[in-house]
PDB file of N, CA and C in Angstrom:
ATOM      1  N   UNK A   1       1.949  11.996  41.353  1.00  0.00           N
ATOM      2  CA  UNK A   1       0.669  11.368  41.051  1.00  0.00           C
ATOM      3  C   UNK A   1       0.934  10.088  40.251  1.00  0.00           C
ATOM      4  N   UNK A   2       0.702   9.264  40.238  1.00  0.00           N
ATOM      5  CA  UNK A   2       0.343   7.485  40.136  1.00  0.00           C
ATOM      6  C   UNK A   2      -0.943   7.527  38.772  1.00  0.00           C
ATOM      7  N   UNK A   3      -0.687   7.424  37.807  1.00  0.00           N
ATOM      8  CA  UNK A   3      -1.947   7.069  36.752  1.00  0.00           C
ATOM      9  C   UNK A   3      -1.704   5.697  36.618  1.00  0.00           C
ATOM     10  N   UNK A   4      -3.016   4.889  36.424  1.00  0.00           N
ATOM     11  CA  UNK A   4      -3.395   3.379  35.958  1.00  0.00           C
ATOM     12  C   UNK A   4      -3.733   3.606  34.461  1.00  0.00           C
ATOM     13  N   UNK A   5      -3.483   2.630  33.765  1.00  0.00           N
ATOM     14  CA  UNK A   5      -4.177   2.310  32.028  1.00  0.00           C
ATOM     15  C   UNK A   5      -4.117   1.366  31.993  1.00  0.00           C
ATOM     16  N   UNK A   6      -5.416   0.526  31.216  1.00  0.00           N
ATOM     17  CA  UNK A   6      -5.021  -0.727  30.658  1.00  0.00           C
ATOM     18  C   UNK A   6      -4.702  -0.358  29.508  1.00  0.00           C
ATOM     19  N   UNK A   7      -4.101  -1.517  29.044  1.00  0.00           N
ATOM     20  CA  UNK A   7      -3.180  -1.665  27.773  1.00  0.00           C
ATOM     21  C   UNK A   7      -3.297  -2.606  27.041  1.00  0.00           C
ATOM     22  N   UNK A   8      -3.518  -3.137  25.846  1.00  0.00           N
ATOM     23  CA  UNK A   8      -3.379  -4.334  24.374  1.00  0.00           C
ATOM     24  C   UNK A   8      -2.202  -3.960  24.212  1.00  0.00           C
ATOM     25  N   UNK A   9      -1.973  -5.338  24.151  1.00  0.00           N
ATOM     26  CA  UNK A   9      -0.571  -5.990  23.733  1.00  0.00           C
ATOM     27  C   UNK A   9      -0.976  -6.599  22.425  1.00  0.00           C
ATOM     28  N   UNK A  10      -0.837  -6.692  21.079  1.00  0.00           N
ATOM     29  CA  UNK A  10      -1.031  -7.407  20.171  1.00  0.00           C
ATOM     30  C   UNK A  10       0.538  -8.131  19.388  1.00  0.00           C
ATOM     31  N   UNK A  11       0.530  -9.505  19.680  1.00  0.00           N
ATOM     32  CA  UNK A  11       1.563 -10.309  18.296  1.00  0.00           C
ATOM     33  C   UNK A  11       1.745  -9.744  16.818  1.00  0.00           C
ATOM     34  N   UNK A  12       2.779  -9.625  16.380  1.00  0.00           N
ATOM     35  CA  UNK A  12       3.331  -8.984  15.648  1.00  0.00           C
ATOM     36  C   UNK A  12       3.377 -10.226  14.842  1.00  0.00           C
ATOM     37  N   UNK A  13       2.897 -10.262  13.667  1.00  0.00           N
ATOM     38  CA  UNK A  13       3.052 -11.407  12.459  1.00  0.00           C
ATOM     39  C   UNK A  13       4.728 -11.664  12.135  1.00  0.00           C
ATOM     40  N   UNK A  14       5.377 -10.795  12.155  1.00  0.00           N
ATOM     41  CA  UNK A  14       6.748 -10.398  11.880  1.00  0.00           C
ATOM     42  C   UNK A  14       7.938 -10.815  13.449  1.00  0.00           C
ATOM     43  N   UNK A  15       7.141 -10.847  14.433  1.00  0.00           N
ATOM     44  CA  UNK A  15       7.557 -10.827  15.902  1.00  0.00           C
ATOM     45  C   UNK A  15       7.581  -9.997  16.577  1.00  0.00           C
ATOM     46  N   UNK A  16       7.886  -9.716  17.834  1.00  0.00           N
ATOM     47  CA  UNK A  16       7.301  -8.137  18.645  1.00  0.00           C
ATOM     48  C   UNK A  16       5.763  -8.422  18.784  1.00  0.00           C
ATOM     49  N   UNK A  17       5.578  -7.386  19.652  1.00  0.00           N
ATOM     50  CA  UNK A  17       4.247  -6.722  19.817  1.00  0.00           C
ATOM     51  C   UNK A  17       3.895  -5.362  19.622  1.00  0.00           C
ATOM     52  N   UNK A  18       2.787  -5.355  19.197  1.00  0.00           N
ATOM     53  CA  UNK A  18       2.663  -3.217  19.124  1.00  0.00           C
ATOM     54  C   UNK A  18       1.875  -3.528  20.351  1.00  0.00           C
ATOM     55  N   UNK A  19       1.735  -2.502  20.787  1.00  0.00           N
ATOM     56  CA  UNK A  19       0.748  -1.754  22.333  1.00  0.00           C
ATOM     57  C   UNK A  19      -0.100  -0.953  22.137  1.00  0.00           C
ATOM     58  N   UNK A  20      -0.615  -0.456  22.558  1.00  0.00           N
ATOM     59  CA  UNK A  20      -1.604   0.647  22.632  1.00  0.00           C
ATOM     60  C   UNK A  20      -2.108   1.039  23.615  1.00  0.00           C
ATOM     61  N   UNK A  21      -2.752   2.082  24.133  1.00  0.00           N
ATOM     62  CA  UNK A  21      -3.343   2.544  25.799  1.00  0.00           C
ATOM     63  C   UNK A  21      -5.257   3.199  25.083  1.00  0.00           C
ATOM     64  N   UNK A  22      -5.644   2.335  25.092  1.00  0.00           N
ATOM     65  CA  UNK A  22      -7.237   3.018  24.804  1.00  0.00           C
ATOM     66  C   UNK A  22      -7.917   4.157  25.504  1.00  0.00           C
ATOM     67  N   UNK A  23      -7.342   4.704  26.409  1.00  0.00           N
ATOM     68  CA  UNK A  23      -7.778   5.608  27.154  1.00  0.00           C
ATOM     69  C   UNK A  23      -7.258   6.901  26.567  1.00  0.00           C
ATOM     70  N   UNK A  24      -6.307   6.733  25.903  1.00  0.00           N
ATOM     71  CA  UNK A  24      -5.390   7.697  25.393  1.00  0.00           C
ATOM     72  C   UNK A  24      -5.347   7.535  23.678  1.00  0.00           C
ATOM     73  N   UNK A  25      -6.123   8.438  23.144  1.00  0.00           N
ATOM     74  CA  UNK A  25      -5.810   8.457  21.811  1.00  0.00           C
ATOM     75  C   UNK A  25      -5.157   8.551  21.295  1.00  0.00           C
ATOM     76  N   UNK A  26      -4.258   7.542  19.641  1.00  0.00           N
ATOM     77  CA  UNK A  26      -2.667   7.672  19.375  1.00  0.00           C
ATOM     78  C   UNK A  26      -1.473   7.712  20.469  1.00  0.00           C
ATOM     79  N   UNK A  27      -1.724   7.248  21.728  1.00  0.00           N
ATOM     80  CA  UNK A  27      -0.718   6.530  22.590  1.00  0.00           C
ATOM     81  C   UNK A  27      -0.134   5.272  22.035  1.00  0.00           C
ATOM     82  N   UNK A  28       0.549   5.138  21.375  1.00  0.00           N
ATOM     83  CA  UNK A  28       0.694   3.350  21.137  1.00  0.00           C
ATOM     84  C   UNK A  28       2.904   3.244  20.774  1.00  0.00           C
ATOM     85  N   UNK A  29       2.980   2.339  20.828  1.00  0.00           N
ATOM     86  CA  UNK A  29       4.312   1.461  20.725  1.00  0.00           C
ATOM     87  C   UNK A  29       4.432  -0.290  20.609  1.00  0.00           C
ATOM     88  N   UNK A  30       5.841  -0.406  20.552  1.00  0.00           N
ATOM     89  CA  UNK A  30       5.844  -1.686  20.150  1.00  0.00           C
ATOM     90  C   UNK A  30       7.291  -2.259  20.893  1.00  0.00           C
ATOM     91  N   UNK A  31       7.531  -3.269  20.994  1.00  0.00           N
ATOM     92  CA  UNK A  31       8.590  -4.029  21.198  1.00  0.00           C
ATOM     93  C   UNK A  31       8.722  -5.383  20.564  1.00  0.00           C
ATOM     94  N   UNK A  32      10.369  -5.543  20.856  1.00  0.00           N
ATOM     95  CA  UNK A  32      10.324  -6.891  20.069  1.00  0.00           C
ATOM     96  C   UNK A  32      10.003  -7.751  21.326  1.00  0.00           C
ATOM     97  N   UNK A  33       9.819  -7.356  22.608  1.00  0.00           N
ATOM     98  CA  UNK A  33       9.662  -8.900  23.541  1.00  0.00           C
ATOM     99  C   UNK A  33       8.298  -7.887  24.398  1.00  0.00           C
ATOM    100  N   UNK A  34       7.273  -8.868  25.176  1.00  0.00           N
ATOM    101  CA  UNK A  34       6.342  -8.513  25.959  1.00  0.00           C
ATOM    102  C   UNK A  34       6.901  -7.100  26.778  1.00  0.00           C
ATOM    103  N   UNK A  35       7.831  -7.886  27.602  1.00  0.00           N
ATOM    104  CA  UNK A  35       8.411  -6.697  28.826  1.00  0.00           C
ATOM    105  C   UNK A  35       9.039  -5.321  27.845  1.00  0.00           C
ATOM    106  N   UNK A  36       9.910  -5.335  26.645  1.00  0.00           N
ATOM    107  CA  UNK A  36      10.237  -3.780  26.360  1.00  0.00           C
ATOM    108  C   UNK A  36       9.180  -3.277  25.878  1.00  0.00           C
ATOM    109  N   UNK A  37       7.922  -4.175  25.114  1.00  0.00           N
ATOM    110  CA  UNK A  37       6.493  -3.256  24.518  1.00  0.00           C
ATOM    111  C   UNK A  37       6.376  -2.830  25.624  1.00  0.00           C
ATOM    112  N   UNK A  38       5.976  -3.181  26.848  1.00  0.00           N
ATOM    113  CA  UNK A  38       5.592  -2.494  28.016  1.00  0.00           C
ATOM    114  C   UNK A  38       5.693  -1.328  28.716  1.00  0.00           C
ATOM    115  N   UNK A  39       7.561  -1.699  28.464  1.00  0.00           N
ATOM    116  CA  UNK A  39       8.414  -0.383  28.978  1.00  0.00           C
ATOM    117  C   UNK A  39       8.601   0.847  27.985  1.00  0.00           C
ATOM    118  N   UNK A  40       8.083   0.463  26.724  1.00  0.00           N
ATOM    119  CA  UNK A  40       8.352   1.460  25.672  1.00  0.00           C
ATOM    120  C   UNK A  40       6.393   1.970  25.615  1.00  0.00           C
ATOM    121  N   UNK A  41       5.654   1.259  26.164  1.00  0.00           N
ATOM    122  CA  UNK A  41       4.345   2.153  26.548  1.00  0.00           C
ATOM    123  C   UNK A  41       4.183   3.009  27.496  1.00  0.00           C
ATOM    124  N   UNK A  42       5.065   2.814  28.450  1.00  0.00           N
ATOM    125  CA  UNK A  42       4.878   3.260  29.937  1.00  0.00           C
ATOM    126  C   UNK A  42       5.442   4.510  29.693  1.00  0.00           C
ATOM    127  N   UNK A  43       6.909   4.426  28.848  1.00  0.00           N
ATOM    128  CA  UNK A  43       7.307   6.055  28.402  1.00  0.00           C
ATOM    129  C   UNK A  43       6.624   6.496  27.696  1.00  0.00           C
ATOM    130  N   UNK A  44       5.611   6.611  26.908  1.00  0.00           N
ATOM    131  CA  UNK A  44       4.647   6.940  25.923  1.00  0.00           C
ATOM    132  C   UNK A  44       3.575   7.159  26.989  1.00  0.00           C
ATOM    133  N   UNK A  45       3.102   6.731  27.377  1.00  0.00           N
ATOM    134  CA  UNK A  45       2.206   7.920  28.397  1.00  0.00           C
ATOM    135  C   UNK A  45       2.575   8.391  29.534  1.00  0.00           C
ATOM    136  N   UNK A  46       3.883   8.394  29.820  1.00  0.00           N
ATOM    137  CA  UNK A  46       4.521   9.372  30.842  1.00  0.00           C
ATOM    138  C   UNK A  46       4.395  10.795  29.814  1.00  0.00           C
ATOM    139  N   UNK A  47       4.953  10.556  28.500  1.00  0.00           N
ATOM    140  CA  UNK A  47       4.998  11.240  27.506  1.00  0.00           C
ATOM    141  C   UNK A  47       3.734  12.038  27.509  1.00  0.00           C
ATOM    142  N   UNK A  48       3.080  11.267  27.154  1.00  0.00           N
ATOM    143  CA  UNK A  48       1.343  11.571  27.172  1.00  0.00           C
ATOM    144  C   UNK A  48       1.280  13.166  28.065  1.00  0.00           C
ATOM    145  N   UNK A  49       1.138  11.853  29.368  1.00  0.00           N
ATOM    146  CA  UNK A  49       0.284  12.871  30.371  1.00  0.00           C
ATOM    147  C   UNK A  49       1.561  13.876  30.286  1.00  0.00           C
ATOM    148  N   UNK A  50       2.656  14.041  30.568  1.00  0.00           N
ATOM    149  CA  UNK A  50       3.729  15.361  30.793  1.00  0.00           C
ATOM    150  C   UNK A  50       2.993  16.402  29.706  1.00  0.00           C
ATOM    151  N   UNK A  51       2.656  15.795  28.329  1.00  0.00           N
ATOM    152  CA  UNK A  51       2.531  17.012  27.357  1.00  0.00           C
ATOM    153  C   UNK A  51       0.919  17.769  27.523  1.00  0.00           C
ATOM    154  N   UNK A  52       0.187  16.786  28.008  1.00  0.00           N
ATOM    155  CA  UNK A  52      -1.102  17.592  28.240  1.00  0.00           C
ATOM    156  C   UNK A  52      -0.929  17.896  29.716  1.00  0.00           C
ATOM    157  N   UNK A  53      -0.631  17.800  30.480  1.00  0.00           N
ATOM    158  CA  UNK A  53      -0.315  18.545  31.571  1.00  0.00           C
ATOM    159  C   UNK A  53       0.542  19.875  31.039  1.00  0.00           C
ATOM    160  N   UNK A  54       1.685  19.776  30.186  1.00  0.00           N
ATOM    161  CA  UNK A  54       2.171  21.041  29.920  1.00  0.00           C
ATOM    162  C   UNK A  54       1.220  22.139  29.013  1.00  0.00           C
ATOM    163  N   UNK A  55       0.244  21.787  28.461  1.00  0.00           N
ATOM    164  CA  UNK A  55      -1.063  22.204  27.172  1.00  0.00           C
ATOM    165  C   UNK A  55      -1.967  22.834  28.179  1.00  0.00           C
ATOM    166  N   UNK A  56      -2.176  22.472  29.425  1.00  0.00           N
ATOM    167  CA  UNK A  56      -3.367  23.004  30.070  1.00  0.00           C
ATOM    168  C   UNK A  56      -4.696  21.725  29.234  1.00  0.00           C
ATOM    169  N   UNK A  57      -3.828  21.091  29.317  1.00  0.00           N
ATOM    170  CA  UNK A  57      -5.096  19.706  28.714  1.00  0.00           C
ATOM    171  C   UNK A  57      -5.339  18.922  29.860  1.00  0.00           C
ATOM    172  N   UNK A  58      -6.951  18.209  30.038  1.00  0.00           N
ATOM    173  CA  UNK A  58      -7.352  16.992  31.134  1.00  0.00           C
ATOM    174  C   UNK A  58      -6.661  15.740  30.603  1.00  0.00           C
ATOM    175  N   UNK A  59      -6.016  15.171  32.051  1.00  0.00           N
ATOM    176  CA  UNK A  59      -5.325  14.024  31.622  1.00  0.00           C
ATOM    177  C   UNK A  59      -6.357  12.896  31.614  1.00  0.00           C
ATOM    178  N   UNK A  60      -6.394  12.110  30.780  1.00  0.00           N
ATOM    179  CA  UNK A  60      -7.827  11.341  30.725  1.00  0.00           C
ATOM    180  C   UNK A  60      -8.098  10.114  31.229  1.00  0.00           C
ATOM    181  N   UNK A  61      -8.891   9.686  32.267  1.00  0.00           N
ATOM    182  CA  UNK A  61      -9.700   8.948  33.684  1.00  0.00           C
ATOM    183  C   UNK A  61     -10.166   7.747  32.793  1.00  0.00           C
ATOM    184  N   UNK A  62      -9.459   6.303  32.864  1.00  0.00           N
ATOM    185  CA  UNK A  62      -9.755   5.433  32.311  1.00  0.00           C
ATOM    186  C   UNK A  62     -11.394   5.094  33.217  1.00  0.00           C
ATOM    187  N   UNK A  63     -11.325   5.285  34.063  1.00  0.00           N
ATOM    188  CA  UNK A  63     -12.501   4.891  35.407  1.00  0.00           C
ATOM    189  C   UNK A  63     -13.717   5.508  34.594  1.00  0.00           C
ATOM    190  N   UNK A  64     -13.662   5.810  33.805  1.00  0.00           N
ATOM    191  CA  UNK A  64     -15.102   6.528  33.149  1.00  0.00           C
ATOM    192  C   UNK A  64     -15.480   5.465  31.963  1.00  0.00           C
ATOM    193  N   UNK A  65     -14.422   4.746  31.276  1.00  0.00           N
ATOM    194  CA  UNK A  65     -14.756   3.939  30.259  1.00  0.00           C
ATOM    195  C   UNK A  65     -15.218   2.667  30.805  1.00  0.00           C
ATOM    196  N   UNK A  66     -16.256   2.322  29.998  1.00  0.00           N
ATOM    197  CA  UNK A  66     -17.035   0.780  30.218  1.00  0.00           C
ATOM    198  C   UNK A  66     -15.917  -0.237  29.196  1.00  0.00           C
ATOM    199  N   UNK A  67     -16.347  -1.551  29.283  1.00  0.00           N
ATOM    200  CA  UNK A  67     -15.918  -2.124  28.695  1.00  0.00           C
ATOM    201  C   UNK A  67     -16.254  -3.660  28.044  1.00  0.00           C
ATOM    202  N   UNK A  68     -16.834  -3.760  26.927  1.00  0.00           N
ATOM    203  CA  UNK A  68     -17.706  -4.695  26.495  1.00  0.00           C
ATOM    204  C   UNK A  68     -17.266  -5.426  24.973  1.00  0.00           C
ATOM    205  N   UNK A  69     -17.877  -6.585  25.013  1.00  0.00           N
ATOM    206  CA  UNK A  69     -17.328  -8.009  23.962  1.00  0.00           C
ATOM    207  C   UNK A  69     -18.782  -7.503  22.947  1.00  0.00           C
ATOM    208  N   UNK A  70     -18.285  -7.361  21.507  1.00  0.00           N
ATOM    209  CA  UNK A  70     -19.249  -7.981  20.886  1.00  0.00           C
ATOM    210  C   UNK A  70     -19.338  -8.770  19.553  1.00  0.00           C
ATOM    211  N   UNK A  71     -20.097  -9.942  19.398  1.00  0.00           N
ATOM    212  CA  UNK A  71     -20.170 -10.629  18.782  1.00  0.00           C
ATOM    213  C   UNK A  71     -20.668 -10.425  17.395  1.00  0.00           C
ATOM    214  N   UNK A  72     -19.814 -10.347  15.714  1.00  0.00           N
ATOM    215  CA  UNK A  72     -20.547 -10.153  15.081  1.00  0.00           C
ATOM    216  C   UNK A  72     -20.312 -11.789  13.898  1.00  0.00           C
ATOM    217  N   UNK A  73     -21.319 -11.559  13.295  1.00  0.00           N
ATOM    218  CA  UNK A  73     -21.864 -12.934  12.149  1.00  0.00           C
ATOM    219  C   UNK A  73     -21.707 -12.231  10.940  1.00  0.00           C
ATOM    220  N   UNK A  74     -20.300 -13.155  10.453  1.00  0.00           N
ATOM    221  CA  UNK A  74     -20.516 -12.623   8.804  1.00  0.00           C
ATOM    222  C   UNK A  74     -20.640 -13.744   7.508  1.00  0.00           C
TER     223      UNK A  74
END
């Protein structure tokens, strides 16, 4: 089976990026260049889904989340 996630990539003040998978709660990693954050996310929810698949847990359907900008004034 084939799962999709989007993913944030965020700049690291220090250098690197951390990652994260929003579909997946506390999924996240980091690298020092774009491509290993990537590859060090991709094992993190292989990770993911293997352990809730082994739990008898639902692996969780990004296709259900909306996704919206909002603007705040401070």
């Amino acid at each position: 089976m084939v799962y999709r996630y989007r993913v944030i990539l965020e700049p690291e003040p220090e250098g690197g990026y951390a990652v994260w998978v929003p579909a997946l709660p506390g999924c996240v990693s980091q690298g020092d260049t774009r491509d290993e954050a990537l590859g060090n996310i991709r094992e993190a929810i292989q990770c993911y889904i293997e352990s809730a698949l082994k739990h008898g847990e639902g692996v969780p359907d990004e296709s259900t989340m909306t996704e919206a900008t909002v603007e705040v004034a401070v």
